[in-house]
PDB file of N, CA and C in Angstrom:
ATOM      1  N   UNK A   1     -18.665  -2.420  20.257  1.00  0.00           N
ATOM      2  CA  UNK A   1     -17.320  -2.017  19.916  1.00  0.00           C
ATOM      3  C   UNK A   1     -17.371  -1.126  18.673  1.00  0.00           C
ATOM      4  N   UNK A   2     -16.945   0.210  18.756  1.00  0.00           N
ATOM      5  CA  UNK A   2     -16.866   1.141  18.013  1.00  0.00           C
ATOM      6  C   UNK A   2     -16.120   0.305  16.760  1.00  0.00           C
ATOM      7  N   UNK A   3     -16.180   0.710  15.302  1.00  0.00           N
ATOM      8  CA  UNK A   3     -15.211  -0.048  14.576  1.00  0.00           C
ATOM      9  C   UNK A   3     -14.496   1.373  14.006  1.00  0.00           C
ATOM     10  N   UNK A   4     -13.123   1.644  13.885  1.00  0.00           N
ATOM     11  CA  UNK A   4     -12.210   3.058  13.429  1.00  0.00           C
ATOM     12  C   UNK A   4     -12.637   2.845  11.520  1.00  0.00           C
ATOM     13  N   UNK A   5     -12.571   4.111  10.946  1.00  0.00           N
ATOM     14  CA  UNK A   5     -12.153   3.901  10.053  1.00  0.00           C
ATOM     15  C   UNK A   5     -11.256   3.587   9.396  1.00  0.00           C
ATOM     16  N   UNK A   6     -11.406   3.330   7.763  1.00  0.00           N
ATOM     17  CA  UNK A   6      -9.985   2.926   6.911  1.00  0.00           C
ATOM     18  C   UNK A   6      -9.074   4.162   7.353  1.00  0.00           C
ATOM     19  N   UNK A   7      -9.706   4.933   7.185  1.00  0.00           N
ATOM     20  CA  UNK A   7      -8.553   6.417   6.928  1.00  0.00           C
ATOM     21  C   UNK A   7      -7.917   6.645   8.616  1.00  0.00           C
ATOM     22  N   UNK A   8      -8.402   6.253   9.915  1.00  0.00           N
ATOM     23  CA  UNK A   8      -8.464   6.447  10.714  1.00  0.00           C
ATOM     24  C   UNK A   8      -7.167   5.204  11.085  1.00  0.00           C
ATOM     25  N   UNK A   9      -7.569   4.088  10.726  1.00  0.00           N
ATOM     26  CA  UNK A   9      -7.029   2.888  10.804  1.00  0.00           C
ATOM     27  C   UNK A   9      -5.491   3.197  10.039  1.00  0.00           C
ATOM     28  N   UNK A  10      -5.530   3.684   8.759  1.00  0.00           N
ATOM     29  CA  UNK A  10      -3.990   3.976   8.073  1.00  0.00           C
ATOM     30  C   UNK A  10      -3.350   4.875   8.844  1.00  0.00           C
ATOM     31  N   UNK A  11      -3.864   6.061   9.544  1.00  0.00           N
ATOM     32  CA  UNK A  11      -2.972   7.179  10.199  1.00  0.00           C
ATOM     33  C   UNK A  11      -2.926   6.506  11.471  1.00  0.00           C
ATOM     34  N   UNK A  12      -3.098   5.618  12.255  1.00  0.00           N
ATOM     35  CA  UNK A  12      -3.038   4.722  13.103  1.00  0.00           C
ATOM     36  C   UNK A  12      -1.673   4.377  12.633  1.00  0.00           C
ATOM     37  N   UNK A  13      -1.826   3.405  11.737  1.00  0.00           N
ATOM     38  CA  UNK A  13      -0.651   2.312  11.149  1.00  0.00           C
ATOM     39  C   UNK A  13       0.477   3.016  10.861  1.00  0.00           C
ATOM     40  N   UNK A  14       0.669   4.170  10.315  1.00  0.00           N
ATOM     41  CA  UNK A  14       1.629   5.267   9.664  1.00  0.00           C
ATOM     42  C   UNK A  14       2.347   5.537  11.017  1.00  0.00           C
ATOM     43  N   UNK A  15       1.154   6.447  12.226  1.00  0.00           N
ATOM     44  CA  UNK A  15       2.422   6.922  13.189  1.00  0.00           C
ATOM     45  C   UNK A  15       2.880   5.759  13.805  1.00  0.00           C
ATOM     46  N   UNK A  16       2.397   4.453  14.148  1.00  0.00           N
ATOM     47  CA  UNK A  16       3.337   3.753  14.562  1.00  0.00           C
ATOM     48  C   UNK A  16       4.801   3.243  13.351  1.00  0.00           C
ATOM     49  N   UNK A  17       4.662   3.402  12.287  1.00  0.00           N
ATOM     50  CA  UNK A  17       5.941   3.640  11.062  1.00  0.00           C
ATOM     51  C   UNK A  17       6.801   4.765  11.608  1.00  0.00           C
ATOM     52  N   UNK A  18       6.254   6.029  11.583  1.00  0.00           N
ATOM     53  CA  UNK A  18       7.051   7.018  12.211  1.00  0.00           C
ATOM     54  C   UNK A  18       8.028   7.058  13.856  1.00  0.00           C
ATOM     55  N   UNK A  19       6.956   6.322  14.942  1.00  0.00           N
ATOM     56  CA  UNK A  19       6.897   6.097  15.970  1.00  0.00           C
ATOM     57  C   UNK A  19       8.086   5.330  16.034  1.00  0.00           C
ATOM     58  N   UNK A  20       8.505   4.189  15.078  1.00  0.00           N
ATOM     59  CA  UNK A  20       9.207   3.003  15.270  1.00  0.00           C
ATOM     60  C   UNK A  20      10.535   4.018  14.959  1.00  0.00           C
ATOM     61  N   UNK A  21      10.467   4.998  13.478  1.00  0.00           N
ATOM     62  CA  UNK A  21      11.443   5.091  12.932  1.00  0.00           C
ATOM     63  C   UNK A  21      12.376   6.698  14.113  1.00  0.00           C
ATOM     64  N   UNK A  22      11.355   7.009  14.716  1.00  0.00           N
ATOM     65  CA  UNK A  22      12.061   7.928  15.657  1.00  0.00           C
ATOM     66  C   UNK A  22      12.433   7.159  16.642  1.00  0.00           C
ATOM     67  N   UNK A  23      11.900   6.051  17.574  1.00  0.00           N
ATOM     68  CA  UNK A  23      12.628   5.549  18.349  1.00  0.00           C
ATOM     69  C   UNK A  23      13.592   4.658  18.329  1.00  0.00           C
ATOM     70  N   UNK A  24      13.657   4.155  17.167  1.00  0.00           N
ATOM     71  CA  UNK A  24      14.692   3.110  17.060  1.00  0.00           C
ATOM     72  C   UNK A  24      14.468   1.305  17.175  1.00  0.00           C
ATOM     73  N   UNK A  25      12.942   1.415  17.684  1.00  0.00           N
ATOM     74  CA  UNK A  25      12.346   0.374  18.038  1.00  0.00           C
ATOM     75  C   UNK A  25      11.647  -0.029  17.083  1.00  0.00           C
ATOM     76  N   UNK A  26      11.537  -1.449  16.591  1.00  0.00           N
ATOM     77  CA  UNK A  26      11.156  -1.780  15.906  1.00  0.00           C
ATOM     78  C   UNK A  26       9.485  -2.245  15.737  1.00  0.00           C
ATOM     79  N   UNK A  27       8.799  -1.654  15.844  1.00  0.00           N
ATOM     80  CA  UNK A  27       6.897  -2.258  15.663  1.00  0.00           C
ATOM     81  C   UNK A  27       6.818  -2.454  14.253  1.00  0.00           C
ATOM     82  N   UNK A  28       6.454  -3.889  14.392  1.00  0.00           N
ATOM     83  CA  UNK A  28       6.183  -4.285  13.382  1.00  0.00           C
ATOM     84  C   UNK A  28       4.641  -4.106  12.527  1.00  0.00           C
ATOM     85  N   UNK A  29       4.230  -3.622  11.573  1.00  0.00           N
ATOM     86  CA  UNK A  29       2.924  -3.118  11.197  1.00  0.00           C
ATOM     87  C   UNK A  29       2.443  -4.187  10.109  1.00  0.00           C
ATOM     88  N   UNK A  30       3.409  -4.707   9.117  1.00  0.00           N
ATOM     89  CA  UNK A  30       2.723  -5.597   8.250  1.00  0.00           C
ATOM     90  C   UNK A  30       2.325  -6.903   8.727  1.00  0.00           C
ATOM     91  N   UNK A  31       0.767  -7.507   8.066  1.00  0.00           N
ATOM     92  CA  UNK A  31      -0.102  -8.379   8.812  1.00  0.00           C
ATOM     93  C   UNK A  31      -0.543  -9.194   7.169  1.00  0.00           C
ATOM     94  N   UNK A  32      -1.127 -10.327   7.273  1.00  0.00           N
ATOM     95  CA  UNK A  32      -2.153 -10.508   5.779  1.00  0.00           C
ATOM     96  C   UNK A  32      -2.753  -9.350   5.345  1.00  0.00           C
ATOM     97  N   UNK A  33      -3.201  -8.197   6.131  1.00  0.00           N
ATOM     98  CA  UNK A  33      -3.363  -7.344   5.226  1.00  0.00           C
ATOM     99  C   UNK A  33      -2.889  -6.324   5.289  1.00  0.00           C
ATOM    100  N   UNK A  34      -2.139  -6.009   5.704  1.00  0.00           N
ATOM    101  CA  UNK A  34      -0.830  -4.720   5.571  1.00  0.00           C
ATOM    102  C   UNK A  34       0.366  -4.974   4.819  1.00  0.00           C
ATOM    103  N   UNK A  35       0.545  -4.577   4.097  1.00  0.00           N
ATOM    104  CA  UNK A  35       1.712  -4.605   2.952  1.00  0.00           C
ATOM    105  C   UNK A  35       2.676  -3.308   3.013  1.00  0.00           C
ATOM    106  N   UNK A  36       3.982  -3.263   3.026  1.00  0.00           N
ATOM    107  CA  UNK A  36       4.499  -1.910   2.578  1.00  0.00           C
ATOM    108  C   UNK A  36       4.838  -2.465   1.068  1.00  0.00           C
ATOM    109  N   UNK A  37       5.043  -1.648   0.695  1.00  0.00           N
ATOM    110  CA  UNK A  37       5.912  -1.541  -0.787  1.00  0.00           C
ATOM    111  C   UNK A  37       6.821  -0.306  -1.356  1.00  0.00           C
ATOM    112  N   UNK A  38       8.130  -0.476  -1.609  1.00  0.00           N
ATOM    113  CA  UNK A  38       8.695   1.010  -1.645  1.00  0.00           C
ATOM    114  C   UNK A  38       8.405   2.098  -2.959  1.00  0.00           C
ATOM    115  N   UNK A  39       8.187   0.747  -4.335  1.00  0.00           N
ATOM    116  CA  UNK A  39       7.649   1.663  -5.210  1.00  0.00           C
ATOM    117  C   UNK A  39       8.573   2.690  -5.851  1.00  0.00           C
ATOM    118  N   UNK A  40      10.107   2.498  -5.690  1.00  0.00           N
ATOM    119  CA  UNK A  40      11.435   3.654  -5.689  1.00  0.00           C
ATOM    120  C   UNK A  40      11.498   2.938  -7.153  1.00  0.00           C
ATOM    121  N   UNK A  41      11.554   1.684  -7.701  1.00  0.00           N
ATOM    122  CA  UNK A  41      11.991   1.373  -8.916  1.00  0.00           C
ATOM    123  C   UNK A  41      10.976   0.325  -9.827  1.00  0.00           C
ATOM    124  N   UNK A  42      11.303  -0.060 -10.676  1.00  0.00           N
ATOM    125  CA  UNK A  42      10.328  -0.944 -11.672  1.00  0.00           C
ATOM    126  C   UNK A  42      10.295  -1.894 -11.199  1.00  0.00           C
ATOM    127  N   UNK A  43      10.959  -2.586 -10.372  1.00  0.00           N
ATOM    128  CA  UNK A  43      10.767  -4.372 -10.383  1.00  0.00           C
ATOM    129  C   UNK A  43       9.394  -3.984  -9.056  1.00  0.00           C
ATOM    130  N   UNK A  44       9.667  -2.794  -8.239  1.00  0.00           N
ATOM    131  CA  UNK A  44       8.815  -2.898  -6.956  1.00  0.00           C
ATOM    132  C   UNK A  44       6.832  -3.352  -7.300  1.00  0.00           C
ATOM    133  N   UNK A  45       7.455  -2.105  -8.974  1.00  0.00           N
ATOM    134  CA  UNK A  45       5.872  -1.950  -9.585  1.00  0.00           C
ATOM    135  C   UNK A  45       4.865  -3.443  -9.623  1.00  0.00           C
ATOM    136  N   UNK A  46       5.876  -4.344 -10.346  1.00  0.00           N
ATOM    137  CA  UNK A  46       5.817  -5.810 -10.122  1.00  0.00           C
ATOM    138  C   UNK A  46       5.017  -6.827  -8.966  1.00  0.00           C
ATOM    139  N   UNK A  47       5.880  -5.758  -7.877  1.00  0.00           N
ATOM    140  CA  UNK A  47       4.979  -6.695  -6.677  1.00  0.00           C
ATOM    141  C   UNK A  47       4.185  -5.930  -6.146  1.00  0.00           C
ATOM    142  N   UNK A  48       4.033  -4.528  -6.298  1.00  0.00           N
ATOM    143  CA  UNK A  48       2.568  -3.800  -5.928  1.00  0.00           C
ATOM    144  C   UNK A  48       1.481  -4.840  -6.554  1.00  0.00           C
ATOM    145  N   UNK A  49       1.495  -5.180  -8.073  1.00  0.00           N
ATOM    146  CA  UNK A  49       0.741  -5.483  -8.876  1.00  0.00           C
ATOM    147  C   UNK A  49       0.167  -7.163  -8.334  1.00  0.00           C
ATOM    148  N   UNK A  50       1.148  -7.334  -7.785  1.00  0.00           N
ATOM    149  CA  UNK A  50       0.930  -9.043  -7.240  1.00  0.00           C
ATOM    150  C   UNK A  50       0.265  -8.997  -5.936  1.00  0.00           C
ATOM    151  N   UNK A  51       0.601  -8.084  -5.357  1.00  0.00           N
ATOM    152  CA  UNK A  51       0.045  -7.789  -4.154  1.00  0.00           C
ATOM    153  C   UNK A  51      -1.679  -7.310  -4.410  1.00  0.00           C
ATOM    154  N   UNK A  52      -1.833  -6.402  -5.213  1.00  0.00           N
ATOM    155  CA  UNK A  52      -3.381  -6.510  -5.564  1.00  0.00           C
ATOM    156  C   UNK A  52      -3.989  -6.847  -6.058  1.00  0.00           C
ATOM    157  N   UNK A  53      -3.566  -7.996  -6.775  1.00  0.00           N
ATOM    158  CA  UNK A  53      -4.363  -9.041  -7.071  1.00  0.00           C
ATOM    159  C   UNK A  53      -4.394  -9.952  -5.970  1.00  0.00           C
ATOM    160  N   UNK A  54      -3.679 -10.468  -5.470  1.00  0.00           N
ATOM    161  CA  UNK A  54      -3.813 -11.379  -3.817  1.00  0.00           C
ATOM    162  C   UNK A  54      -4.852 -10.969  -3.220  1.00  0.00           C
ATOM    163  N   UNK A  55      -4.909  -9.407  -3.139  1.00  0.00           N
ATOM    164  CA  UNK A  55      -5.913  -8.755  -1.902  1.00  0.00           C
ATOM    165  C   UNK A  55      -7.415  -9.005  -2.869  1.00  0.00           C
ATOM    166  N   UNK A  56      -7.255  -8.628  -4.418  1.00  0.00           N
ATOM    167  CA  UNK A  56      -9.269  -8.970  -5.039  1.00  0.00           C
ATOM    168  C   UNK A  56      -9.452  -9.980  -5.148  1.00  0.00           C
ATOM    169  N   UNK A  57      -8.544 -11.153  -4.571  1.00  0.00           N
ATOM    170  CA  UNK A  57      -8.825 -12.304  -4.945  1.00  0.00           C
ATOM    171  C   UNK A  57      -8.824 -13.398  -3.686  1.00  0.00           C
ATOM    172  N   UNK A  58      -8.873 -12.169  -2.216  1.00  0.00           N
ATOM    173  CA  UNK A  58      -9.263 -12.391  -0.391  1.00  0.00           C
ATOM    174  C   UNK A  58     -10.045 -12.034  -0.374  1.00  0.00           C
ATOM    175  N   UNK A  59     -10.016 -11.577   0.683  1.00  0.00           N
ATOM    176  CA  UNK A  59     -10.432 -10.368   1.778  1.00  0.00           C
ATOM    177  C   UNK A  59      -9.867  -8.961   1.466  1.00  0.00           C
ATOM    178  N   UNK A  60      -8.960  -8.581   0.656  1.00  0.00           N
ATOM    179  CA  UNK A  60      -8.964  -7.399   0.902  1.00  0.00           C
ATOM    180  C   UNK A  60      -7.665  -7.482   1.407  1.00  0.00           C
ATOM    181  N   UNK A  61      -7.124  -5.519   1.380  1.00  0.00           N
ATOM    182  CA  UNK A  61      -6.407  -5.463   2.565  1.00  0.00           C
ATOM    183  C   UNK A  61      -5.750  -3.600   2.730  1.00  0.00           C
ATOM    184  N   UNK A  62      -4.670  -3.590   3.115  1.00  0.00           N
ATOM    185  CA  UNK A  62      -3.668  -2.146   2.670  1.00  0.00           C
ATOM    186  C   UNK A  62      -2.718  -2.539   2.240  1.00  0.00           C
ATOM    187  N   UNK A  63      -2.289  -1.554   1.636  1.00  0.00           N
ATOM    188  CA  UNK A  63      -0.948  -1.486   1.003  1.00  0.00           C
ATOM    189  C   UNK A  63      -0.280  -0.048   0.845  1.00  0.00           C
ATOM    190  N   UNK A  64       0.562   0.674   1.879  1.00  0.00           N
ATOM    191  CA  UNK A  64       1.235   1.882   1.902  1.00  0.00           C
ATOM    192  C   UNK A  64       2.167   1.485   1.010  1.00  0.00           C
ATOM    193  N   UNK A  65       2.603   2.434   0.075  1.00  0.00           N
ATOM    194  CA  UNK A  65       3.623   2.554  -0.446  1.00  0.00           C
ATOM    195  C   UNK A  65       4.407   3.873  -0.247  1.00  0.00           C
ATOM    196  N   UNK A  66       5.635   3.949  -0.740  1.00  0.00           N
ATOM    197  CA  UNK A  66       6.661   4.241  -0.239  1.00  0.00           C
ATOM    198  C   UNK A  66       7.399   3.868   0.557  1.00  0.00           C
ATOM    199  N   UNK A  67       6.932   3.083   1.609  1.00  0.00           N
ATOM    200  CA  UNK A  67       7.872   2.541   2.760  1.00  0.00           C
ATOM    201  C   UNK A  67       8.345   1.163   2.593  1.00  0.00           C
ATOM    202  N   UNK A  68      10.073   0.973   3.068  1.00  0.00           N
ATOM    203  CA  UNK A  68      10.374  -0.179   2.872  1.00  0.00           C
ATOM    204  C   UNK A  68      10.710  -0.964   4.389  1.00  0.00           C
ATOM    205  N   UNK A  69      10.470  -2.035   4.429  1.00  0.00           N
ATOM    206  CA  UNK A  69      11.082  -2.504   5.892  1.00  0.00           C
ATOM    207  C   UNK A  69      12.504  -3.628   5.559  1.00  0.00           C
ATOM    208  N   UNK A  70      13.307  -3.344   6.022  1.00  0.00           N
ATOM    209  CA  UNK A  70      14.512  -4.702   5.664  1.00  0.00           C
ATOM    210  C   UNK A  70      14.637  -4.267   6.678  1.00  0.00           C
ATOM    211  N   UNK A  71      15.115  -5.677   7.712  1.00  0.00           N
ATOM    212  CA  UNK A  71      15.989  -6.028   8.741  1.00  0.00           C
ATOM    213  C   UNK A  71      15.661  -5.346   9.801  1.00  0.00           C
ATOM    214  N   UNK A  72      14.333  -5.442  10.079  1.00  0.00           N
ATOM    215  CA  UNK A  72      13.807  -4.668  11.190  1.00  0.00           C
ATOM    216  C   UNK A  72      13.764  -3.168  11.328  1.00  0.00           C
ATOM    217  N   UNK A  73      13.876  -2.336  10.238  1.00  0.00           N
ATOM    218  CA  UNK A  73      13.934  -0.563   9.727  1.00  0.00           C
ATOM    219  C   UNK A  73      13.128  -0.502   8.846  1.00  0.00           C
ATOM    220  N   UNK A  74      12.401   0.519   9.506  1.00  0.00           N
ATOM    221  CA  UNK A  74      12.064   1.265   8.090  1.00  0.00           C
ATOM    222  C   UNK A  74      12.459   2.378   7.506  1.00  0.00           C
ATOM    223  N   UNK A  75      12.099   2.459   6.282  1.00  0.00           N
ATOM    224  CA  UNK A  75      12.871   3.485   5.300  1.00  0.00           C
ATOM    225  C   UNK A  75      12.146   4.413   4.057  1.00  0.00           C
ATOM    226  N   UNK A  76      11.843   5.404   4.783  1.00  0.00           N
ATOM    227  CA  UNK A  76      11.210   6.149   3.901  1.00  0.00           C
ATOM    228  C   UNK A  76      11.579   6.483   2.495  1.00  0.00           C
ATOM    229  N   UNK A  77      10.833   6.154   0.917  1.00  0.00           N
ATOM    230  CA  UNK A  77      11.298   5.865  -0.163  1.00  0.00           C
ATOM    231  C   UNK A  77      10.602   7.008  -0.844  1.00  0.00           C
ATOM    232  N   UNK A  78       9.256   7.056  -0.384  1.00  0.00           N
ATOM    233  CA  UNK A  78       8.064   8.172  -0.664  1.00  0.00           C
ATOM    234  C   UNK A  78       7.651   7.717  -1.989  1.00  0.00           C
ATOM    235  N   UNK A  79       7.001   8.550  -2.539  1.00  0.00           N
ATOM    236  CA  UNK A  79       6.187   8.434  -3.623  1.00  0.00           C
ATOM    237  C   UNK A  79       5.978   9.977  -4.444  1.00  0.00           C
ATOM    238  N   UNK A  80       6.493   9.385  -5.839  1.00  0.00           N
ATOM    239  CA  UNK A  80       6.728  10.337  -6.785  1.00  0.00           C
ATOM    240  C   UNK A  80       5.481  10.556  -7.805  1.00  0.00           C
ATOM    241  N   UNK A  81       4.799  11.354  -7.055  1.00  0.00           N
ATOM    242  CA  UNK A  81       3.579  11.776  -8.002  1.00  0.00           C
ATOM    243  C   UNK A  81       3.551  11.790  -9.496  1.00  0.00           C
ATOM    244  N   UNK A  82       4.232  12.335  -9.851  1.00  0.00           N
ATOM    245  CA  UNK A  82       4.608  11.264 -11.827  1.00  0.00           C
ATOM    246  C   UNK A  82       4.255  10.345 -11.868  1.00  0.00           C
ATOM    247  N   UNK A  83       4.172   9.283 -10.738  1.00  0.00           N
ATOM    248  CA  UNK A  83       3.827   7.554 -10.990  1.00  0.00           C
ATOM    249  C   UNK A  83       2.385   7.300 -10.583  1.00  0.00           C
ATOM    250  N   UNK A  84       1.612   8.539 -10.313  1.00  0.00           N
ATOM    251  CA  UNK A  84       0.187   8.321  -9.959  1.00  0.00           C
ATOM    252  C   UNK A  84      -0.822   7.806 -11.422  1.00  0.00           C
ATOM    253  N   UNK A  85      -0.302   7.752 -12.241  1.00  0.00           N
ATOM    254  CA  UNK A  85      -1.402   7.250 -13.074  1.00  0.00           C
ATOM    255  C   UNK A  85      -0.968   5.498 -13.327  1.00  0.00           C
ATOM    256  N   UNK A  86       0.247   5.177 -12.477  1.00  0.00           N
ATOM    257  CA  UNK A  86       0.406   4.016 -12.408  1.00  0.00           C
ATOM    258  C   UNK A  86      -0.635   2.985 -11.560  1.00  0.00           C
ATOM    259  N   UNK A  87      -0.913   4.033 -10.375  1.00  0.00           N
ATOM    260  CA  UNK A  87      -1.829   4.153  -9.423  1.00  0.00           C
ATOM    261  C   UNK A  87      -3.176   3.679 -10.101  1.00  0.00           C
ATOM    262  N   UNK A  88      -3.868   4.772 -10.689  1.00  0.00           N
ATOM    263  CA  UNK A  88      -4.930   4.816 -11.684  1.00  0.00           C
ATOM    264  C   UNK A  88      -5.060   3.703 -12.553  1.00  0.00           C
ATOM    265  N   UNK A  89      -4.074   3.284 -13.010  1.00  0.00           N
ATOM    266  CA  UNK A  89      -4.280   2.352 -14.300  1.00  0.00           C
ATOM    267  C   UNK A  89      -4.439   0.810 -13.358  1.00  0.00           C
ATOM    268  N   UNK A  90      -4.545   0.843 -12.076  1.00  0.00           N
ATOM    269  CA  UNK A  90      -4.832  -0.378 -11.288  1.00  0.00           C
ATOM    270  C   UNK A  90      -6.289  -0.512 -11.426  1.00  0.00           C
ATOM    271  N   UNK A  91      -7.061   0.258 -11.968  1.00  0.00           N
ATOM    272  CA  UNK A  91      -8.695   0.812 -11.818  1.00  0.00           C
ATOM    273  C   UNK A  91      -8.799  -0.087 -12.834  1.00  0.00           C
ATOM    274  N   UNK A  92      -8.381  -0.341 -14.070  1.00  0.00           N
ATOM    275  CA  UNK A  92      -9.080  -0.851 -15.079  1.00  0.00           C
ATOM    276  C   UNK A  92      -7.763  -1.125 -16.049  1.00  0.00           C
ATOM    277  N   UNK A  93      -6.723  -1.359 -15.859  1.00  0.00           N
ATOM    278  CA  UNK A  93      -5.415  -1.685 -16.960  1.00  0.00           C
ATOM    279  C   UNK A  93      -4.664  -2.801 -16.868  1.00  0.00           C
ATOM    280  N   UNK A  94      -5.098  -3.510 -15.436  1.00  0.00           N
ATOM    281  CA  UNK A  94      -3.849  -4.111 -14.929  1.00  0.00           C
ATOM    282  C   UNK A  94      -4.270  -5.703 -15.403  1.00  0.00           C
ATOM    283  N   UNK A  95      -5.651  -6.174 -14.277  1.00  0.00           N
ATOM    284  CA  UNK A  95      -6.154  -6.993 -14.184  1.00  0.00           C
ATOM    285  C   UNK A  95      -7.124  -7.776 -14.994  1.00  0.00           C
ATOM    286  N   UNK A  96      -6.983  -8.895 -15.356  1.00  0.00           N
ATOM    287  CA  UNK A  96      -7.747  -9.132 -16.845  1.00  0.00           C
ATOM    288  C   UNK A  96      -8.721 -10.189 -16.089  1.00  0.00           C
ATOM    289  N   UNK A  97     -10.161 -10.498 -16.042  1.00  0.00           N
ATOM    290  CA  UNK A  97     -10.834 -11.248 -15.732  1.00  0.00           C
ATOM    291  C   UNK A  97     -10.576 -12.856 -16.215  1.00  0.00           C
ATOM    292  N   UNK A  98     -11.328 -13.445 -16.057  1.00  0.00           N
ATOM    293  CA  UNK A  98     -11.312 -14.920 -16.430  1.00  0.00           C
ATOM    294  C   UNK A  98     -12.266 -14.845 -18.161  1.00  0.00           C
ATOM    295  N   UNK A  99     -13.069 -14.357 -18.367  1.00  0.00           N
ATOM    296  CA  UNK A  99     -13.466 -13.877 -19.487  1.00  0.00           C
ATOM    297  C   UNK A  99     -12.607 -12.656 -20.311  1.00  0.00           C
ATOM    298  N   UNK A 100     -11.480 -12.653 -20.088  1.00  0.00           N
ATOM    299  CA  UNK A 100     -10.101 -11.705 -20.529  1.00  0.00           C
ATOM    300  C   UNK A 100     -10.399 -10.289 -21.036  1.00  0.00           C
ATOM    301  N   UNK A 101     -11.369  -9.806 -19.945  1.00  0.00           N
ATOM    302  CA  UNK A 101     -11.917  -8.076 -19.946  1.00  0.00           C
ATOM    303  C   UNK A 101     -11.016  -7.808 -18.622  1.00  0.00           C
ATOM    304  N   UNK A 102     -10.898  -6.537 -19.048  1.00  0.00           N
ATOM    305  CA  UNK A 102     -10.254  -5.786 -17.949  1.00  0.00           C
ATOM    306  C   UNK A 102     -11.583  -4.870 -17.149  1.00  0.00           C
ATOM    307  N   UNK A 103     -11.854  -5.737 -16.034  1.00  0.00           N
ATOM    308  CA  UNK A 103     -12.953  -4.654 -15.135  1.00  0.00           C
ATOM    309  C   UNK A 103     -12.586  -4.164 -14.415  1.00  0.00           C
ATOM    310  N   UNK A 104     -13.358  -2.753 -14.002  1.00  0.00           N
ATOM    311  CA  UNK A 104     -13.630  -1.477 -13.346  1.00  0.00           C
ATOM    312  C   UNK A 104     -13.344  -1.761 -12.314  1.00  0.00           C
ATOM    313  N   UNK A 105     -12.527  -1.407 -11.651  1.00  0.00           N
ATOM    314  CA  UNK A 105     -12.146  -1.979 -10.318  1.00  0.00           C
ATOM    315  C   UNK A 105     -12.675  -0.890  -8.941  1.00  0.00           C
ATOM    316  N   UNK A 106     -12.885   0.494  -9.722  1.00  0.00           N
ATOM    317  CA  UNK A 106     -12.549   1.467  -9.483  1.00  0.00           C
ATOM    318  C   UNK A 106     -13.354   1.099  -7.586  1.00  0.00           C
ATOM    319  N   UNK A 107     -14.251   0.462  -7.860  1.00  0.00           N
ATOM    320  CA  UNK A 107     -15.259   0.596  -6.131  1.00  0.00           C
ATOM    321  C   UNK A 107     -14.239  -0.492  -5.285  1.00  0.00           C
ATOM    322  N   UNK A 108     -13.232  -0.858  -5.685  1.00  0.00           N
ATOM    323  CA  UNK A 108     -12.502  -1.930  -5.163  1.00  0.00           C
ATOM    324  C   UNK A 108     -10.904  -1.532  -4.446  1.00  0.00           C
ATOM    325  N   UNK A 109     -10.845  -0.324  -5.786  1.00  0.00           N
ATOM    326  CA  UNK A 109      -8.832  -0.208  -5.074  1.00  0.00           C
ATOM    327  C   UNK A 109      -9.082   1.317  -4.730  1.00  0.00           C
ATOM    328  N   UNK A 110      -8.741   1.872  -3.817  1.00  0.00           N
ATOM    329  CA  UNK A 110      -8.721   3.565  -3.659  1.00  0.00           C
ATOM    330  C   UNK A 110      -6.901   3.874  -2.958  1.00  0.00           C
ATOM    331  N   UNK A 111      -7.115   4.876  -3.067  1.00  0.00           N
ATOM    332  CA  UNK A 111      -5.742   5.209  -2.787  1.00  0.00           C
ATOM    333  C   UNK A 111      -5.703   7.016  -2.111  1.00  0.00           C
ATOM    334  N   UNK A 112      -4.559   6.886  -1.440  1.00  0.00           N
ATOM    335  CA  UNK A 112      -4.625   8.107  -0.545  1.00  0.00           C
ATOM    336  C   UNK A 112      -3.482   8.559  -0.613  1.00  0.00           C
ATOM    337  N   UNK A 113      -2.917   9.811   0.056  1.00  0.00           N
ATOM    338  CA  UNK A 113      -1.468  10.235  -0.091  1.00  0.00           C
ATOM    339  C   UNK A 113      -2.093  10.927   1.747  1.00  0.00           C
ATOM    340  N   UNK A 114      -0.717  10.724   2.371  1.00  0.00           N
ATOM    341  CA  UNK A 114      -0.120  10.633   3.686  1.00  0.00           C
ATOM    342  C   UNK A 114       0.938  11.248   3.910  1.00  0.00           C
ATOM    343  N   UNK A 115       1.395  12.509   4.483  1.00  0.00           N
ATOM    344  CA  UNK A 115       2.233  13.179   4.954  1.00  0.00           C
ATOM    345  C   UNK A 115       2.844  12.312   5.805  1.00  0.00           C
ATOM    346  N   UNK A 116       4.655  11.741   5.587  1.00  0.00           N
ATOM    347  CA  UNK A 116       5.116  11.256   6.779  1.00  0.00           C
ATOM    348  C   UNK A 116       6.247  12.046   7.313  1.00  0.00           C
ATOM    349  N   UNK A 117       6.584  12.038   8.011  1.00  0.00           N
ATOM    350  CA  UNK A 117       7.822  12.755   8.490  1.00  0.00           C
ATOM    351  C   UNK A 117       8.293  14.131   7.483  1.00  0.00           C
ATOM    352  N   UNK A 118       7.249  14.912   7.943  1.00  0.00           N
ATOM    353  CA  UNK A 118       7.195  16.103   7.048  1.00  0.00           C
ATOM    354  C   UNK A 118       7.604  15.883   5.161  1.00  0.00           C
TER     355      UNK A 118
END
């Protein structure tokens, strides 16, 4: 069994987001390790942050942001490149070890940007 890639695997996950949001039908995409997060305001920042610590402290997982799901919709929120070093500072700012250093996360969290609906 062939295994897809990450990057292969997210544009997978995305057009069915798009897929759902043009037909009206609802496919559901988040799993233990699929997360949306909308990321539009400060409290969201909050649970990005909770959310990746959950995932270094599993298995792992995704987490698209910009997109929100309530009540069976989704809702494109996007992502405001100004907030990319919020992004960045997940590498080494966020997370404090058990010995209360903040480590390099950098081989651990990566991040991508995704054209959705033009």
């Amino acid at each position: 069994m062939q295994r897809i890639s990450d990057s292969e695997f997210m544009a997978d996950t995305i057009s069915k987001i798009e897929l759902s949001i043009r037909s009206g039908e609802f496919i559901d995409v988040e799993t233990s390790k699929i997360e949306l997060k909308d990321l539009s305001t400060g409290d969201k920042w909050n649970s990005l942050c909770e959310t990746v610590c959950a995932y270094l402290n599993t298995d792992g997982g995704y987490i698209i942001g910009g997109i929100r799901e309530r009540n069976k919709q989704y809702r494109i929120t996007g992502f405001n490149r100004n907030d990319e070093m919020k992004i960045i500072d997940l590498h080494c700012h966020k997370f404090l070890n058990d010995a209360g250093v903040y480590p390099d996360l950098s081989d651990h969290i990566y991040f991508d940007y995704f054209d959705i609906q033009d």
